[in-house]
C-alpha atoms as a PDB file:
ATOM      1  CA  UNK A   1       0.000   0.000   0.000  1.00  0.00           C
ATOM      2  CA  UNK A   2       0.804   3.566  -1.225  1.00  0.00           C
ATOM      3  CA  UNK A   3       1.149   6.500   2.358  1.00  0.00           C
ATOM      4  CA  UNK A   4       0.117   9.783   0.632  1.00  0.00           C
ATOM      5  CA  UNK A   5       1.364  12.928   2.454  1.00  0.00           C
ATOM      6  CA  UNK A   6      -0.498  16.418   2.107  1.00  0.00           C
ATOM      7  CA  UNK A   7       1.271  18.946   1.039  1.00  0.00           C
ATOM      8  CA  UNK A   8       1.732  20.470   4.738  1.00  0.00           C
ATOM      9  CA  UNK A   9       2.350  17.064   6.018  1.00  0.00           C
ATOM     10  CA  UNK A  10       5.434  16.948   4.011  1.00  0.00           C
ATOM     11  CA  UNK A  11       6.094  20.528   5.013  1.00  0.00           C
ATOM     12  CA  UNK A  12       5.851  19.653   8.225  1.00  0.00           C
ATOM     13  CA  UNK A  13       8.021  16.260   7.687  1.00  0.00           C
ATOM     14  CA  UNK A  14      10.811  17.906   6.513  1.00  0.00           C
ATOM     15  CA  UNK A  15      11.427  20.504   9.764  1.00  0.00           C
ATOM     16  CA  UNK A  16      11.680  17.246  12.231  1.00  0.00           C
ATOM     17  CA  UNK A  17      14.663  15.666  12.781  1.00  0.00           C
ATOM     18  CA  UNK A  18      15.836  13.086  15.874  1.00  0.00           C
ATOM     19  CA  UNK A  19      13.524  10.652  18.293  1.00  0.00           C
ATOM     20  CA  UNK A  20       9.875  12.547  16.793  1.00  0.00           C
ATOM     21  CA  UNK A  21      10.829  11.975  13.095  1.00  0.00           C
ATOM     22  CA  UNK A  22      11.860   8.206  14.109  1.00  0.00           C
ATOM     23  CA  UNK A  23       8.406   8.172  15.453  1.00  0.00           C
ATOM     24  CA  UNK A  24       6.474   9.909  13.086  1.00  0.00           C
ATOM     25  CA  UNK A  25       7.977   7.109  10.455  1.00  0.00           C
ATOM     26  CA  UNK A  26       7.004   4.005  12.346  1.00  0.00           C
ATOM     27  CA  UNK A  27       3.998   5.376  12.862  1.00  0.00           C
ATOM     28  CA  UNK A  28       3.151   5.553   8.955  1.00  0.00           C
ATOM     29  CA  UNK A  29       5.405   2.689   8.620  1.00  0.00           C
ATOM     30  CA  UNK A  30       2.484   1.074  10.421  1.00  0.00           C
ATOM     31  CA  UNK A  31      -0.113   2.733   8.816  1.00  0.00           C
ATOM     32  CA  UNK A  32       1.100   0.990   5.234  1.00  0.00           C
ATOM     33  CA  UNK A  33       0.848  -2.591   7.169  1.00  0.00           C
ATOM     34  CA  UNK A  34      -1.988  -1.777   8.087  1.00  0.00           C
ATOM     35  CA  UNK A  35      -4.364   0.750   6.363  1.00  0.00           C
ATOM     36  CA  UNK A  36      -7.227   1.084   9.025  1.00  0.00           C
ATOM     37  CA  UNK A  37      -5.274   2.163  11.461  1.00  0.00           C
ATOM     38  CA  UNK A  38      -6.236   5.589  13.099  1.00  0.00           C
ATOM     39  CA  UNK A  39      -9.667   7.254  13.004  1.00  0.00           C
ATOM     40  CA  UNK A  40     -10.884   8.157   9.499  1.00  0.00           C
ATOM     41  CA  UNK A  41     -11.049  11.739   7.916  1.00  0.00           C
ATOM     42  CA  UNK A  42     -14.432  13.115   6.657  1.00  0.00           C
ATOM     43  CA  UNK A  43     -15.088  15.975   4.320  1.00  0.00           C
ATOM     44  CA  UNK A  44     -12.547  17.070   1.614  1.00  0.00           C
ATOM     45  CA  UNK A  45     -10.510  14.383   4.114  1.00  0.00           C
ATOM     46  CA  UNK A  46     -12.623  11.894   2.864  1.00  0.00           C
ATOM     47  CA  UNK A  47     -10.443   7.925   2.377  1.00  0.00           C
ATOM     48  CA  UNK A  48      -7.909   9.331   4.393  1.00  0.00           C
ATOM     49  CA  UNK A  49      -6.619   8.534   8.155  1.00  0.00           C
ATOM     50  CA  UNK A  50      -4.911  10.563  10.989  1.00  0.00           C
ATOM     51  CA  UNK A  51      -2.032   9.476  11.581  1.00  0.00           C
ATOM     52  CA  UNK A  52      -1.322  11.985  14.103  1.00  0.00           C
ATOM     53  CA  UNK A  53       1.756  11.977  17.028  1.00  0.00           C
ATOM     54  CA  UNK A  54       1.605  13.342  20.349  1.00  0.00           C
ATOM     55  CA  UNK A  55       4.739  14.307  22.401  1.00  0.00           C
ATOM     56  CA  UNK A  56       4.835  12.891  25.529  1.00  0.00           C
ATOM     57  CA  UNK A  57       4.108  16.512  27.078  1.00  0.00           C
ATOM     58  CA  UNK A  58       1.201  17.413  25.258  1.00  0.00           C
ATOM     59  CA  UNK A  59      -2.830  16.714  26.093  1.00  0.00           C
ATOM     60  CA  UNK A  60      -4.626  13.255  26.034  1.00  0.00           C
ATOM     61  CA  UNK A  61      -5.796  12.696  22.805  1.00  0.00           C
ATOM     62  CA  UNK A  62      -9.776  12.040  22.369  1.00  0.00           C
ATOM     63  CA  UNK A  63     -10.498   8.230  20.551  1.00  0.00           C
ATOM     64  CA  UNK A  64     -11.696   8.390  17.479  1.00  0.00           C
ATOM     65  CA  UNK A  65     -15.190   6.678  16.716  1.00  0.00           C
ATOM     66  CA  UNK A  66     -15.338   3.878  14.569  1.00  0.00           C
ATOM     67  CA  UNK A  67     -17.915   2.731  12.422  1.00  0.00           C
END
């Protein structure tokens, strides 16, 4: 399976270097072995997932629903 980045997400890829881009790429490393992972985007999102990465520091992320 083929990861897709949006245009920011790539952006945003590029400015991270040392232990958050190693986790940032297992994370979609994970997401191409496994394409439901994370909660699915609606709207203009629409067939993609968040793949999203919280620091250890930041809030508690809400779940996502699934159908």
């Amino acid at each position: 399976m083929k990861v897709a980045l949006l245009p920011q997400a790539k952006a945003d890829l590029s400015a991270i270097t040392g232990p958050l881009l190693t986790k940032v790429l297992k994370r979609l490393e994970a997401l191409r072995n496994y394409p439901q992972l994370g909660c699915a985007l609606t709207g203009h999102l629409d067939g993609y997932r968040s793949t999203i990465v919280a620091s250890l520091r930041s809030a508690p992320m809400k779940a996502c629903t699934r159908e």
